[in-house]
C-alpha atoms as a PDB file:
ATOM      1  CA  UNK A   1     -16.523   7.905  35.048  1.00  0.00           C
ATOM      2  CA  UNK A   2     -17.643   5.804  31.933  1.00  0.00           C
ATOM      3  CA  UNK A   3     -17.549   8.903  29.700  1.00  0.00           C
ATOM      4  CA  UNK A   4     -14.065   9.020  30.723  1.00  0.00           C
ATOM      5  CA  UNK A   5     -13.202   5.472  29.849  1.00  0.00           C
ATOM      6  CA  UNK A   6     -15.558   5.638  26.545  1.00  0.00           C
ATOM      7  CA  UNK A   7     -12.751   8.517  25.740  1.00  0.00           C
ATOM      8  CA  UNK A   8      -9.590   6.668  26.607  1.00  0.00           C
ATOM      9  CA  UNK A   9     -10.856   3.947  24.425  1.00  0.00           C
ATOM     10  CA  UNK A  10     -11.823   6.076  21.408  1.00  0.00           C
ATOM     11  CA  UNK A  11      -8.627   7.962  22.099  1.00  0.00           C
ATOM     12  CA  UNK A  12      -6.383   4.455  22.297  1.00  0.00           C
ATOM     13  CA  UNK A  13      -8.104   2.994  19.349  1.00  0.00           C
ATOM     14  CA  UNK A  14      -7.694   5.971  16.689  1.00  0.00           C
ATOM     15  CA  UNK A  15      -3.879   6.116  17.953  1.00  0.00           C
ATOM     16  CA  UNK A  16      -4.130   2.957  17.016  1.00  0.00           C
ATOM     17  CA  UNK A  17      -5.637   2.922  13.550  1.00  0.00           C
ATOM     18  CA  UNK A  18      -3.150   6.145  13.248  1.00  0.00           C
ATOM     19  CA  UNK A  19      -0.139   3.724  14.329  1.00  0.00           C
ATOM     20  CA  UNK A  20      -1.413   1.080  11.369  1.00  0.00           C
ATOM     21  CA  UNK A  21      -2.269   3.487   8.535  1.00  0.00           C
ATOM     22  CA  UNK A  22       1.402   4.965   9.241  1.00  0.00           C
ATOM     23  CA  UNK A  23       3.236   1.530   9.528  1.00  0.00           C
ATOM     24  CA  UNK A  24       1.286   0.359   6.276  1.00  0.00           C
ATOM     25  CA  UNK A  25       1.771   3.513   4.749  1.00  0.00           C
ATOM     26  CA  UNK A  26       6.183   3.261   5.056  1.00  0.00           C
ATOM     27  CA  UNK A  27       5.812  -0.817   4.034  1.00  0.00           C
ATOM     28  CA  UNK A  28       4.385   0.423   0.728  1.00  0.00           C
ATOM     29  CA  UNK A  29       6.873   3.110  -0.054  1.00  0.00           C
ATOM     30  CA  UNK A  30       9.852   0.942   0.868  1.00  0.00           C
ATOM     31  CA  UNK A  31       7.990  -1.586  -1.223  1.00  0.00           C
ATOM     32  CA  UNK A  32       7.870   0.782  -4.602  1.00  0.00           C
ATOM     33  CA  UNK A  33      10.869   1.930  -3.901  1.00  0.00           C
ATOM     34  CA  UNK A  34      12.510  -1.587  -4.157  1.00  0.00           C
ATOM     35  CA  UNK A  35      10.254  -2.171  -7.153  1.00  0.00           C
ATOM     36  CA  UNK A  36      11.015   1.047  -9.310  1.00  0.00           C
ATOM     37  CA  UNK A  37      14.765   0.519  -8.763  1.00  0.00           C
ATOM     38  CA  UNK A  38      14.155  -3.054  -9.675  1.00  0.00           C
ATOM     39  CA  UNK A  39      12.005  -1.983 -13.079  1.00  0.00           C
ATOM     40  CA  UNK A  40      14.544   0.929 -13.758  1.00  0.00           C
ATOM     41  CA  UNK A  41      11.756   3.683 -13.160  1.00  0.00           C
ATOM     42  CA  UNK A  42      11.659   7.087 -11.510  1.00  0.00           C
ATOM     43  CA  UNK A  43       9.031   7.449  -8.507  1.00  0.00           C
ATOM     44  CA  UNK A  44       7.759  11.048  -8.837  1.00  0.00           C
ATOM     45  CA  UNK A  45       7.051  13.003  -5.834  1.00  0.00           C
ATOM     46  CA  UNK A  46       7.147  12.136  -2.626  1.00  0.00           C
ATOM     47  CA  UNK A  47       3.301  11.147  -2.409  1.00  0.00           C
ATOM     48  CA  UNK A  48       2.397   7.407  -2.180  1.00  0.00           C
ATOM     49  CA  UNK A  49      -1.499   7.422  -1.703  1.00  0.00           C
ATOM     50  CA  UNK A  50      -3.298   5.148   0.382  1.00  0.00           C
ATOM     51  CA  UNK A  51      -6.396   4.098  -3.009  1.00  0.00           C
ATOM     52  CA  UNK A  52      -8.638   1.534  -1.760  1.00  0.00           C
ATOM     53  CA  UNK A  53      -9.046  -0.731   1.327  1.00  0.00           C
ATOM     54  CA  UNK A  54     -10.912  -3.686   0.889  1.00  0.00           C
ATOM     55  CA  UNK A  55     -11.821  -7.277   3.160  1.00  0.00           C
ATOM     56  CA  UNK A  56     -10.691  -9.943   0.847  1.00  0.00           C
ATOM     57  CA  UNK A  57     -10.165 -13.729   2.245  1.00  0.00           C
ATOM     58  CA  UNK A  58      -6.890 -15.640   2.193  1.00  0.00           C
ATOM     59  CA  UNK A  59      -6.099 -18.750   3.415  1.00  0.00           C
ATOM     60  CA  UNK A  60     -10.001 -19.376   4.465  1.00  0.00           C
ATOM     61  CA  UNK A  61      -9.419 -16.068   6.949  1.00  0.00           C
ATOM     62  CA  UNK A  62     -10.726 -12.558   6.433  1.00  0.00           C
ATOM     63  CA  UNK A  63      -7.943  -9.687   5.789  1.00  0.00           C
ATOM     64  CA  UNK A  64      -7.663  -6.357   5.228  1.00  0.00           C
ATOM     65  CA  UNK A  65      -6.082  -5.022   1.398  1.00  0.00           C
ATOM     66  CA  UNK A  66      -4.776  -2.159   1.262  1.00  0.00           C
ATOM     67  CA  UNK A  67      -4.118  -1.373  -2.091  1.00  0.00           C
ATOM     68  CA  UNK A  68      -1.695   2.373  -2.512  1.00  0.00           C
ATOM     69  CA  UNK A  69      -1.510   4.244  -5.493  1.00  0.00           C
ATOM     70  CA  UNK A  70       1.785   6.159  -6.849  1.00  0.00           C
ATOM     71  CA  UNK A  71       3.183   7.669 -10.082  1.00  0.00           C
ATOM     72  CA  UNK A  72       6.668   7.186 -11.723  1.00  0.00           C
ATOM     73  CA  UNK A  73       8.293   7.672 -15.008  1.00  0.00           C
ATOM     74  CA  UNK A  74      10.533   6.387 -17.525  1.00  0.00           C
ATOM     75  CA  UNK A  75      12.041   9.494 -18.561  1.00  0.00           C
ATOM     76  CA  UNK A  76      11.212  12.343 -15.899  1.00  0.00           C
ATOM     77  CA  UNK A  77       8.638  13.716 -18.488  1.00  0.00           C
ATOM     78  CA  UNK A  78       5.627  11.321 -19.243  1.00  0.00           C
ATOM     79  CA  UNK A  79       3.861  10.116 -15.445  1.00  0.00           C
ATOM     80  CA  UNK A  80       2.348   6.625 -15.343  1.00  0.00           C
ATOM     81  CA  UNK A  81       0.700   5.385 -12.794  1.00  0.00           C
ATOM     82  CA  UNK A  82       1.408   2.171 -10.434  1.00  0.00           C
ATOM     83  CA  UNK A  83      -0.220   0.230  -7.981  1.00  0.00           C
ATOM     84  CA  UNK A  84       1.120  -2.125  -4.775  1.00  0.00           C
ATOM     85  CA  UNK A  85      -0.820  -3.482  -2.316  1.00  0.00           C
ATOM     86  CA  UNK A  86      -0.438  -4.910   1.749  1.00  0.00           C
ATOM     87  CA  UNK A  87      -2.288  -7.185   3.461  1.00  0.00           C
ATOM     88  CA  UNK A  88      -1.062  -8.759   6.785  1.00  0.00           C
ATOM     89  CA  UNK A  89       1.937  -5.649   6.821  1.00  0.00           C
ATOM     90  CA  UNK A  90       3.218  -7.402   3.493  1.00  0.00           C
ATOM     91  CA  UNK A  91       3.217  -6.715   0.166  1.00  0.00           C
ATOM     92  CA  UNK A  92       0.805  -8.945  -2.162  1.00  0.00           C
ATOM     93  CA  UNK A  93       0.843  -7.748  -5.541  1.00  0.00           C
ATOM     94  CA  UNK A  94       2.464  -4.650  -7.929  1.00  0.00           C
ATOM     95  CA  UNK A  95       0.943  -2.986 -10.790  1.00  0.00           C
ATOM     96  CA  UNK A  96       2.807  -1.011 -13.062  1.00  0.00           C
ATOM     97  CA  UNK A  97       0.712   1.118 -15.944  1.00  0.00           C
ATOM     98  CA  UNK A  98       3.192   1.679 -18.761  1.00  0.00           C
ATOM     99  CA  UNK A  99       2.992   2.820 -22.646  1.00  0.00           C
ATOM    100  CA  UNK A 100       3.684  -0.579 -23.739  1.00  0.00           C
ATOM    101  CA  UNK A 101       1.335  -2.711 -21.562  1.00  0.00           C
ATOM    102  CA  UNK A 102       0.601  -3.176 -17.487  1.00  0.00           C
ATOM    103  CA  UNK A 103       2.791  -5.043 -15.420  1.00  0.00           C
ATOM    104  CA  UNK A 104       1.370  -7.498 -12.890  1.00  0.00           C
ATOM    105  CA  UNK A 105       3.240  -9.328 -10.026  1.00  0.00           C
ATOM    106  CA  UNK A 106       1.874 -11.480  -8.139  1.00  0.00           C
ATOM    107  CA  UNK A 107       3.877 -11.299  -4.648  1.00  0.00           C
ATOM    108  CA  UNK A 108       1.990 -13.680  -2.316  1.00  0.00           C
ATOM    109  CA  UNK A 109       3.855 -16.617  -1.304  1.00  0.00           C
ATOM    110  CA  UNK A 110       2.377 -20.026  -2.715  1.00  0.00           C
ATOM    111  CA  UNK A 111       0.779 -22.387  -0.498  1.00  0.00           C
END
């Protein structure tokens, strides 16, 4: 009986993770796809990798950061790299790695 319920709960709770990662996971590409229409750039492939999850604290709480890597170009030839990242389901900060320089924006609401 309680190896049962140990399963049901380690079944519930990786659905669950599996849920989050996914949700997370369509926030950031509707997130750099917003931003590389706004920035005139190309998103290559259809790949937006989940790069680093961190703890981080905001507001005096304790969050999870996830931060998602993907590549895009200028001209369909030369592949740059770009950053976004999600915490609370919503989209804290951008990174963009071009030629000329990085671009940083800072997407957290002030307060």
């Amino acid at each position: 009986m309680h190896e049962a319920l140990a399963l049901l709960l380690v079944a519930g709770g990786l659905a669950g993770l599996w849920s989050w990662s996914t949700a997370g996971r369509e926030c950031a590409i509707t997130a750099i796809d917003k931003l590389c229409r706004e920035l005139a750039l190309q998103r290559l492939d259809d790949s937006v990798a989940l790069h680093r999850l961190t703890l981080e604290r905001q507001y005096g709480r304790l969050t999870v950061l996830r931060v998602y890597r993907f590549e895009f170009s200028r001209d369909g030839a030369q592949r740059h790299i770009g950053e976004v990242a999600l915490t609370n389901g919503a989209l804290a900060w951008a990174q963009v790695h071009a030629p000329e320089g990085a671009i940083y924006l800072d997407l957290r609401p002030s307060g």
